[in-house]
C-alpha atoms as a PDB file:
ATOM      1  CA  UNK A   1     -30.294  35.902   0.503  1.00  0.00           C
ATOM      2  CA  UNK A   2     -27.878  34.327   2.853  1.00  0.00           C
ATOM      3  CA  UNK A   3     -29.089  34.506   6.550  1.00  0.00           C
ATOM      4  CA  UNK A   4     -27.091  33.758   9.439  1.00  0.00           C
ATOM      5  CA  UNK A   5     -27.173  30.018   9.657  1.00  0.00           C
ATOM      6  CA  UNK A   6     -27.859  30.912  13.532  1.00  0.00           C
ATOM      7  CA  UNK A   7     -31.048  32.803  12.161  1.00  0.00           C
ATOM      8  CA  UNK A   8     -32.006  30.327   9.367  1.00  0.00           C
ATOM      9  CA  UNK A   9     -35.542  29.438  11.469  1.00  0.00           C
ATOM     10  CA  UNK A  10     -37.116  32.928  11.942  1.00  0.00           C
ATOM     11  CA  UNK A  11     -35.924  34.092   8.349  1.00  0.00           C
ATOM     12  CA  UNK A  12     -37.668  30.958   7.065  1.00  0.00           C
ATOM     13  CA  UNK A  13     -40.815  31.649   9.152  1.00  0.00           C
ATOM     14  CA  UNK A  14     -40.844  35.538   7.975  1.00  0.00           C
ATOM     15  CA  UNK A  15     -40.717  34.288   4.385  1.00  0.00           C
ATOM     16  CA  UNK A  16     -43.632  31.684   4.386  1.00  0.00           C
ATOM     17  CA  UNK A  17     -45.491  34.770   6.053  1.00  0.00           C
ATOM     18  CA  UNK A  18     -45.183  37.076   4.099  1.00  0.00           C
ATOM     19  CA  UNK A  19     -46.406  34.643   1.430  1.00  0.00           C
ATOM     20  CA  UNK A  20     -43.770  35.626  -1.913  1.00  0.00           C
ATOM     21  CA  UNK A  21     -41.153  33.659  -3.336  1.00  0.00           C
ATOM     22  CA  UNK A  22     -37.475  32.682  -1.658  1.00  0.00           C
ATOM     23  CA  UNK A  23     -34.433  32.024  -1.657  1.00  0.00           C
ATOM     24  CA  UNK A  24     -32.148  31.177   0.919  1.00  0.00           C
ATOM     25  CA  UNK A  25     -28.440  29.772   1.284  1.00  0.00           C
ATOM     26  CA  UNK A  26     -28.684  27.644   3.565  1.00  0.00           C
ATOM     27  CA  UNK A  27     -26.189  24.689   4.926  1.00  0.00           C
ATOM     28  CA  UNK A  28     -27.529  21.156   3.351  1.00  0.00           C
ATOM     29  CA  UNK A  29     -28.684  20.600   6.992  1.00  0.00           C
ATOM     30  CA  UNK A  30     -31.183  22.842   7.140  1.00  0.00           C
ATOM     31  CA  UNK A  31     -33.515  19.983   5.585  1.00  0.00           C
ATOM     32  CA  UNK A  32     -33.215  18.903   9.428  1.00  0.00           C
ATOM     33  CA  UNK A  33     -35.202  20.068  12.838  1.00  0.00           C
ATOM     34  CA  UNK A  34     -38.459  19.748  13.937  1.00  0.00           C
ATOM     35  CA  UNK A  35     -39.343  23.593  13.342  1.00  0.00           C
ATOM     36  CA  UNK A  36     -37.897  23.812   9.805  1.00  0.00           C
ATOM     37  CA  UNK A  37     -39.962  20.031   9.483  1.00  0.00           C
ATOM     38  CA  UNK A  38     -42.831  21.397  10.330  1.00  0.00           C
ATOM     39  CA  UNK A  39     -42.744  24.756   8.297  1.00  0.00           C
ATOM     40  CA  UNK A  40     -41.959  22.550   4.921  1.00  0.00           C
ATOM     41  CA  UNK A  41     -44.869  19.965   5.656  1.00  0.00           C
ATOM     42  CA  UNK A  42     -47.397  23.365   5.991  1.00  0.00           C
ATOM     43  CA  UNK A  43     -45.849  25.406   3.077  1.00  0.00           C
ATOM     44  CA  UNK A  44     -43.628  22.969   1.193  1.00  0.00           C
ATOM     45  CA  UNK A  45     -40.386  23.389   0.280  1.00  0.00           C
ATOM     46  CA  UNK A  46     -37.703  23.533  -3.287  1.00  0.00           C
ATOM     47  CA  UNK A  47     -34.049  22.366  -3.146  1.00  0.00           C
ATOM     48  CA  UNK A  48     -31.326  23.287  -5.717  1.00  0.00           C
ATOM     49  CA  UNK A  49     -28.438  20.873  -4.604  1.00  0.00           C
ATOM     50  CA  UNK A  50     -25.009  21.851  -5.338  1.00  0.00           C
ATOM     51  CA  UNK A  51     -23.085  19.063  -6.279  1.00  0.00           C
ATOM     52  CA  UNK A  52     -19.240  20.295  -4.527  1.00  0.00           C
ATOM     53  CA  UNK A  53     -18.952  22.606  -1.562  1.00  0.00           C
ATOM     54  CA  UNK A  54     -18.237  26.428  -2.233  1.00  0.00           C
ATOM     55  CA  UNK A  55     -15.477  28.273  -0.371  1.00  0.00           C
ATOM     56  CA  UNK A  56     -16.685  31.802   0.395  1.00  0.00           C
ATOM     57  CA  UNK A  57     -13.470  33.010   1.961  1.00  0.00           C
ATOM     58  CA  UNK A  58     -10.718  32.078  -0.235  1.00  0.00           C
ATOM     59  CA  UNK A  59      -8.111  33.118   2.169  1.00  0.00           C
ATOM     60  CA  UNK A  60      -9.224  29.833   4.150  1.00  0.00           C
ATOM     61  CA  UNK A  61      -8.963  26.351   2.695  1.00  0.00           C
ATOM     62  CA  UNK A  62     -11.864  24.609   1.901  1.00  0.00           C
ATOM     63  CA  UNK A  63     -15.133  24.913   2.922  1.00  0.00           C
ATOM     64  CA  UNK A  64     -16.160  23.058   5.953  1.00  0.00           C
ATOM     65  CA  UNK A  65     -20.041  21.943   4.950  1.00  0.00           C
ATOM     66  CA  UNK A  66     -22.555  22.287   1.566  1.00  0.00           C
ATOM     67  CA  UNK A  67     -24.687  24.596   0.857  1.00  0.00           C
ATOM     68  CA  UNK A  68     -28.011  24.764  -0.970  1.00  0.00           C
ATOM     69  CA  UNK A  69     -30.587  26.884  -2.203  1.00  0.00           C
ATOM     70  CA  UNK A  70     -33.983  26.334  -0.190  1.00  0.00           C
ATOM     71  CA  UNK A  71     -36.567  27.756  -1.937  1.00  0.00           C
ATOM     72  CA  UNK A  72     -40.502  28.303  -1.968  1.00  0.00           C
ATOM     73  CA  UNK A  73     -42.196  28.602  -5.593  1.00  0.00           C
ATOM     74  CA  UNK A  74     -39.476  29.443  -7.240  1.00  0.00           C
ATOM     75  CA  UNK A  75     -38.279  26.552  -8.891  1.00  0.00           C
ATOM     76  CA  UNK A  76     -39.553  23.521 -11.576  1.00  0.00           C
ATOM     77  CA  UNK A  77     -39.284  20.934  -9.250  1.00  0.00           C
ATOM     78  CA  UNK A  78     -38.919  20.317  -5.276  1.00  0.00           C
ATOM     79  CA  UNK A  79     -35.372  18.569  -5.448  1.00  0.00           C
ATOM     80  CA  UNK A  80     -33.124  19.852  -8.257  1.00  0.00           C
ATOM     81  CA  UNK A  81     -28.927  18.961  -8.080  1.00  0.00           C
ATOM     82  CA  UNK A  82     -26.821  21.375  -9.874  1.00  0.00           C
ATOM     83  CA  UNK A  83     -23.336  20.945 -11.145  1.00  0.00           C
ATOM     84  CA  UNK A  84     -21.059  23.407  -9.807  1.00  0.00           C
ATOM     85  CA  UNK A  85     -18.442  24.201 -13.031  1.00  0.00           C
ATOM     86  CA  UNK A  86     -15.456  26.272 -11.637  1.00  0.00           C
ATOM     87  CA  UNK A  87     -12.969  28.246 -13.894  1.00  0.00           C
ATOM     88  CA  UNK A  88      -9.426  26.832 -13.094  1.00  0.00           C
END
């Protein structure tokens, strides 16, 4: 899901509670702050790591900031990149 970015610490909380797999899009910078910190440390933590930033409102130009997928026991590995291949 896609949380509000406002929101991103009690949806990650929720999740690890209620103990099933994630996945959230999240700005790159949610890998920061000593809550979020703390919560990966207990529970761990996956990253899919897109490669070029994705513009969700194409009547804007550009997209200000990356996002990723943070994810819990979902994925192969803990830090995965991922090339983003648009259609021109």
């Amino acid at each position: 899901t896609n949380p509000p970015f406002s929101l991103k610490d009690d949806f990650l909380k929720r999740a690890y509670e209620l103990g099933k797999p994630f996945a959230f899009l999240l700005p790159i910078t949610a890998l920061e702050g000593i809550k979020r910190g703390a919560l990966y440390r207990k529970y761990g933590i996956e990253v899919l790591v897109l490669d070029k930033r994705i513009n969700f409102m194409p009547e804007k130009k550009g997209a200000w900031f990356n996002v990723s997928w943070f994810c819990w026991q979902l994925l192969p590995e803990k830090l995965m990149f991922h090339e983003v291949i648009r259609d021109e």
